[in-house]
Structures are given as C-alpha cells and as structure tokens.
Protein backbone atom coordinates (compact mmCIF):
# COMPACT_ATOMS: atom_id res chain seq x y z
CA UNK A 1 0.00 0.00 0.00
CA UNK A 2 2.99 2.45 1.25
CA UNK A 3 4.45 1.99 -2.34
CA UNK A 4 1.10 2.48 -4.39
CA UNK A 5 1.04 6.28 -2.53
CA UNK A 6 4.58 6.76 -2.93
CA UNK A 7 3.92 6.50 -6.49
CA UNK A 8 1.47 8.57 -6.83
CA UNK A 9 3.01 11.12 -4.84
CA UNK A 10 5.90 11.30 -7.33
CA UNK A 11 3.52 11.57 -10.03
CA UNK A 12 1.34 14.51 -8.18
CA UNK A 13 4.96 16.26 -7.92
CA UNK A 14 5.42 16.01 -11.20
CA UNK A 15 2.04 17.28 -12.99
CA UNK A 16 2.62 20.17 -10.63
CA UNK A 17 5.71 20.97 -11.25
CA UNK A 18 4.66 20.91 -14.98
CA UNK A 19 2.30 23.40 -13.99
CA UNK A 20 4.92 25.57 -12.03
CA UNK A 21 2.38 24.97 -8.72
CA UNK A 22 4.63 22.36 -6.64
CA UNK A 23 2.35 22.66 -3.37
CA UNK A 24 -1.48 21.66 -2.59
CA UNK A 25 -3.11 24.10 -0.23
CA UNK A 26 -5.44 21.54 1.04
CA UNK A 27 -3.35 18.20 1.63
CA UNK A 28 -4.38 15.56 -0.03
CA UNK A 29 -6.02 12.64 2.05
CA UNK A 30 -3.78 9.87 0.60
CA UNK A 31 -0.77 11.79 1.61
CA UNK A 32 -2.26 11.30 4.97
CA UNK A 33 -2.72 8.13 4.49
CA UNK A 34 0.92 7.60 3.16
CA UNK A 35 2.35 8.98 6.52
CA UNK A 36 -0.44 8.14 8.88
CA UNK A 37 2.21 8.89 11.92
CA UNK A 38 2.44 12.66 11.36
CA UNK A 39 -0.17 14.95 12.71
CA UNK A 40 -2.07 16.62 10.05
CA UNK A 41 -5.15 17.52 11.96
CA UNK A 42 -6.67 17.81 15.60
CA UNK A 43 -9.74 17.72 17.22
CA UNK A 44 -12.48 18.15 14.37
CA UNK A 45 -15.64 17.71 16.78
CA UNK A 46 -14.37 21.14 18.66
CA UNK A 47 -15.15 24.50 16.46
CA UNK A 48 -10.86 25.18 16.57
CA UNK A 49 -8.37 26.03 14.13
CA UNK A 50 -5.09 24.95 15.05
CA UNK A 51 -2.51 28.23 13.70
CA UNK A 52 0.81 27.53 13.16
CA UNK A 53 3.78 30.06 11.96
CA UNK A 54 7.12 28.99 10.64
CA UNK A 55 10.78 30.09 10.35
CA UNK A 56 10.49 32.51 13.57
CA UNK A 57 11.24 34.24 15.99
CA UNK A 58 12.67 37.51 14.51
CA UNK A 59 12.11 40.87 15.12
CA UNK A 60 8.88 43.17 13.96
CA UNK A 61 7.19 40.61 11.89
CA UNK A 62 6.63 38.02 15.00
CA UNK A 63 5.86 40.68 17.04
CA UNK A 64 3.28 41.55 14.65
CA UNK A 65 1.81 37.85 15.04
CA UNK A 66 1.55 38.00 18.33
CA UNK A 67 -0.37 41.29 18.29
CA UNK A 68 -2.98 40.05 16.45
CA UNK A 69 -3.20 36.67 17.52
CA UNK A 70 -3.85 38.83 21.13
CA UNK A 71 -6.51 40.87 19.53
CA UNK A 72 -8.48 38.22 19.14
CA UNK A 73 -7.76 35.62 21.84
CA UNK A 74 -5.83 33.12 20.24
CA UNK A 75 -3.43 30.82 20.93
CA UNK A 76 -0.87 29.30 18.17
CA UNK A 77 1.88 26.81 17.40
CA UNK A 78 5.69 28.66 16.65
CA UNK A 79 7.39 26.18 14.72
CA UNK A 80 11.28 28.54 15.42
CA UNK A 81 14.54 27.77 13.71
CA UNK A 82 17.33 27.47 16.31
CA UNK A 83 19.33 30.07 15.19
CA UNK A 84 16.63 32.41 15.26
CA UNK A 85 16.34 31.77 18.64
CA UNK A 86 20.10 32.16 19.30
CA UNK A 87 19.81 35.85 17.81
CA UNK A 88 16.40 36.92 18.94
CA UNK A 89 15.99 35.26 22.51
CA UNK A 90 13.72 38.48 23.46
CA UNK A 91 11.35 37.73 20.72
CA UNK A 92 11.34 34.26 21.77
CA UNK A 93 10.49 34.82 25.17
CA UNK A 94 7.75 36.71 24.47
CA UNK A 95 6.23 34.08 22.32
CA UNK A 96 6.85 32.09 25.57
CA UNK A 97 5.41 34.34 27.65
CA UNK A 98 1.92 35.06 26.07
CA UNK A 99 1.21 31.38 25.90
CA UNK A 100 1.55 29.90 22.53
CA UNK A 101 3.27 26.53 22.10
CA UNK A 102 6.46 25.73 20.87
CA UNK A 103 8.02 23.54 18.02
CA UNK A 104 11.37 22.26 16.68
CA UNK A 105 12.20 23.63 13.23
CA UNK A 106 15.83 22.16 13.22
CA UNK A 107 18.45 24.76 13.77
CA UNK A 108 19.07 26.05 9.95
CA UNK A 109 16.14 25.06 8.57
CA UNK A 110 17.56 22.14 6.62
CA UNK A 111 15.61 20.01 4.40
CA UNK A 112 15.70 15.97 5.44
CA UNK A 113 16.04 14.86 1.70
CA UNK A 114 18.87 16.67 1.13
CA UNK A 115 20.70 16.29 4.15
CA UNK A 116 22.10 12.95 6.10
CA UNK A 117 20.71 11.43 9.08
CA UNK A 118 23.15 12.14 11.27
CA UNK A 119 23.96 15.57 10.18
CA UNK A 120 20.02 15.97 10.91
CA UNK A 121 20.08 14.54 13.86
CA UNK A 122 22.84 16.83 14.98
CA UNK A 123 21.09 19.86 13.90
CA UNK A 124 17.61 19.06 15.36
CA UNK A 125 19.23 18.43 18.84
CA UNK A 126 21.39 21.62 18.44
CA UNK A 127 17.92 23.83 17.91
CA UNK A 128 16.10 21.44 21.03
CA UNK A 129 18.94 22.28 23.76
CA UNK A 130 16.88 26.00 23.17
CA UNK A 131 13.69 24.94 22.49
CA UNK A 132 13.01 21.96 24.28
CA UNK A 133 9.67 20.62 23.00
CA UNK A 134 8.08 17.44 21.80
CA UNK A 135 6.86 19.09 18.77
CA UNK A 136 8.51 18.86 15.41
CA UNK A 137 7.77 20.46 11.98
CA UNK A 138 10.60 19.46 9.09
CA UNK A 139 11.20 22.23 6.98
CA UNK A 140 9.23 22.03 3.90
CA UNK A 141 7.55 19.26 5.22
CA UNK A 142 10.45 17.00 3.68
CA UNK A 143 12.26 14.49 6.29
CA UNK A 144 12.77 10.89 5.73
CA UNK A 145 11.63 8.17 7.82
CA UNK A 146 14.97 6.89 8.64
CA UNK A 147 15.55 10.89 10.39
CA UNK A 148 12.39 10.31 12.07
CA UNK A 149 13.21 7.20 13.83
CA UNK A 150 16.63 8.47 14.98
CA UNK A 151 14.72 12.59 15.95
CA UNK A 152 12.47 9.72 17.93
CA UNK A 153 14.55 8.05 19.65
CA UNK A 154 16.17 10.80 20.70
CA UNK A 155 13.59 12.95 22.41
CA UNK A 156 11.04 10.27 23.34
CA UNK A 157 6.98 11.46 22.65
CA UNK A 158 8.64 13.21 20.15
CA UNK A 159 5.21 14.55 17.75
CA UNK A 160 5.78 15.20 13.95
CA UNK A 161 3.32 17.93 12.84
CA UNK A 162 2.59 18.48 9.44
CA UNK A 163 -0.49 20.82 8.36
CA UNK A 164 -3.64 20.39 6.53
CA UNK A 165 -4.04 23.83 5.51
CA UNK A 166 -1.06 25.65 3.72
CA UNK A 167 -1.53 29.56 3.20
CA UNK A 168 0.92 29.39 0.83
CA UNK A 169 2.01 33.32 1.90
CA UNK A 170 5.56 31.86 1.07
CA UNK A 171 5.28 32.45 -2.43
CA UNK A 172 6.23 35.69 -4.22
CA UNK A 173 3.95 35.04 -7.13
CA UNK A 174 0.59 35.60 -5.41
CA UNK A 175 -0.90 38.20 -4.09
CA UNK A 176 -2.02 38.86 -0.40
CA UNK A 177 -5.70 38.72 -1.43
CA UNK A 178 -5.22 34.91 -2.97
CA UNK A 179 -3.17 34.01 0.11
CA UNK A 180 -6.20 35.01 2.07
CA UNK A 181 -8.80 32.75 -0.29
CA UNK A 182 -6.17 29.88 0.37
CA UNK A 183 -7.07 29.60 4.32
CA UNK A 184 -10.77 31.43 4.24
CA UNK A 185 -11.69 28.94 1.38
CA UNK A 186 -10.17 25.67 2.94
CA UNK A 187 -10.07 25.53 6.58
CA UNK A 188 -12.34 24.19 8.61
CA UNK A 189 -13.10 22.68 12.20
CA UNK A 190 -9.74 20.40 13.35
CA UNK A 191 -7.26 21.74 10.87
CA UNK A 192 -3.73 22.89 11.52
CA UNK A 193 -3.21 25.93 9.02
CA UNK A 194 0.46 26.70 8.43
CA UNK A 195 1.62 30.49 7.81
CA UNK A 196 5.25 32.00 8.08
CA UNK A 197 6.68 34.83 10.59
CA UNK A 198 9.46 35.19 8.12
CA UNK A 199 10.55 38.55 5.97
CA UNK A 200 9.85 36.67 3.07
CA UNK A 201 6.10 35.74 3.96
CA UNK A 202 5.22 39.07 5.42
CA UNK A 203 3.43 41.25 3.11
CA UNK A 204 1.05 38.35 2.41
CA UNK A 205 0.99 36.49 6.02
CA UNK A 206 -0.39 40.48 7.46
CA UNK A 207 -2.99 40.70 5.04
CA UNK A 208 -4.05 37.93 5.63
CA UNK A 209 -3.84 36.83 8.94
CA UNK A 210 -6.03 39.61 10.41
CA UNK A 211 -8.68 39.18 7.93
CA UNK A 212 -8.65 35.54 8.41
CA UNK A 213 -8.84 35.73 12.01
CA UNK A 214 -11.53 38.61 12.24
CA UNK A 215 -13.69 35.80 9.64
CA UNK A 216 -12.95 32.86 11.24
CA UNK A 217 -14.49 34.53 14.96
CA UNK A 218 -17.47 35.94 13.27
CA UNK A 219 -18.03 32.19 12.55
CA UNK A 220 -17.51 30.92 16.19
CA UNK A 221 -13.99 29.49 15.73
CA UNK A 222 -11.70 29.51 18.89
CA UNK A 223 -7.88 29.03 18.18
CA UNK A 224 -5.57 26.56 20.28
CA UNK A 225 -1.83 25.75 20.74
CA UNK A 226 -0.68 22.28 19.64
CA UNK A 227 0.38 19.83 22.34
CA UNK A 228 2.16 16.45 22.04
C-alpha cells in the first residue's frame, strides 16, 4: 500500500511541477494516508483552528503575530529555527510568555532529503537544547523516515506535525488577497493551518492573517496551541 502512494506522490509532484504549482493548499487525504504517523489535523468535533507560523522568531514581523493573535484571543503553534532563537531570545520569550506553544524547526532550517541522518540529527538536537519541545515540523515538510526514527529516539513522545491547511504566503507570485482565499476557502473545524513569521512571507501572512482571524471569529472558531 505504502508503495502504491509513494507513487502517486511522485507523479502529483510532477504534474505540478509541470504546472509551475509544486504545493497543494489543502493536503491531499492519501498523503495522509501515506504517513499516517504525522499529525495533520486535531480535534475536528471542537469548532478550533489549530494556527501555526514557521521560520520565527525575529524581530517586527513576530511581534506583529503575536499582536494580532492577542486581539483576538488566540493561541498558536511557533514552529522557530534554532538560530533564530540564538539571535532573537527576546522575541522568543515573548512568544513564551503570552502562551503559545512551541516547536522544533531544526536549527538552519535544513531540508531531510537533502541532508544525512546524522547531520540531521545533529542539527535538530542543536535547535532542542533552546527549544526543548516534543513538537517537530521538518522544513518544507520533507524528512525521511529513517531521520524520524533516529529525531524519535532521541527525544522520546517526540510529535511530527505536518499541516492540513497551507496559506501558501511563502510564495512571491501571489498576491495577499489569494493568500487570504487559500485559508478562508479551505479551513475548517480540526485543521492545523500553516503560515510564516518570516521577511519573506510578510506582506502576504499580514494581510491575511487579520482578515482571516476577524472571519474565522465571526463564525464561532476559537484558536488553540498544539500539544504532544
């Protein structure tokens, strides 16, 4: 079964690749299937959104996060790249401080395919001597199942979190308003909706965070941290 979806997740890679679109923003259900071990949703009988920002903590755009997560009483998931933390440890305190939960996002934000187990390893246990949580997002949701195994045995409960919902504010090539119709169009009750606190997402992560959030409250959603 594991090697009928790994085919067809090469082909899906493919036809959108041919298409210059290389990322769903709703994730497929056999992709779930495919890595059944990984969080990809929560609690869909509760009406709660699980938010969750990679690449953090730096200065000004995080800050901006947590403003108007605060404005509207949520909580959220900071997925923070160790060095990040290293250079910003006031930003990351306050994340700390006003109650959102905390995730491993490897040290230099290194992408498992590309890199070897043990120089994974290493770097994920450099970026959890600051971080120390039992959540883990790879970066670009790539990591192989041979890292996994070794990230697991080293930190024991350890939780791989992917997302259901992608915003996609990432990418330079569409504008804030479609980043917006990406979440406001997709998400629902029990999904974990992934946006960036990076430079590079920012013009389109504060459009459309605020506008989700103001949306999503009119409609009776609450908005909870991830646990393990």
């Amino acid at each position: 079964m594991n090697h009928l979806y790994e085919l067809r997740y090469v082909s899906y890679l493919k036809s959108h690749i041919s298409t210059l679109k290389m990322y769903p923003i709703k994730t497929p259900f056999w992709l779930k299937l495919l890595y059944p071990q990984f969080l990809w949703g929560a609690d869909a009988s509760r009406r709660c959104i699980y938010l969750t920002f990679d690449d953090g903590p730096i200065p000004v755009v995080t800050p901006f996060v947590l403003n108007i997560l605060k404005q509207y009483d949520a909580k959220a998931t900071f997925f923070c790249i160790g060095d990040n933390v290293r250079k910003h440890p006031d930003v990351f305190e306050q994340v700390k401080k006003e109650g959102h939960a905390i995730g491993n996002h490897t040290f230099n934000h290194l992408m498992g395919w590309k890199t070897e187990d043990q120089v994974y390893l290493e770097n994920f246990l450099e970026a959890d001597e600051l971080l120390h949580t039992k959540l883990f997002r790879p970066p670009y949701g790539r990591v192989k199942r041979s890292q996994v195994r070794l990230l697991q045995n080293a930190v024991p409960g350890l939780r791989v979190v992917m997302w259901s919902v992608l915003s996609a504010d990432f990418d330079a090539t569409i504008s804030p308003e479609q980043c917006l119709k990406n979440v406001i169009s997709n998400t629902q009750a029990g999904d974990i909706v992934l946006f960036h606190d990076s430079l590079k997402a920012r013009e389109r992560m504060e459009f459309a965070l605020p506008r989700a959030l103001e949306q999503w409250s009119k409609e009776g959603y609450s908005f909870d941290p991830l646990t393990p």
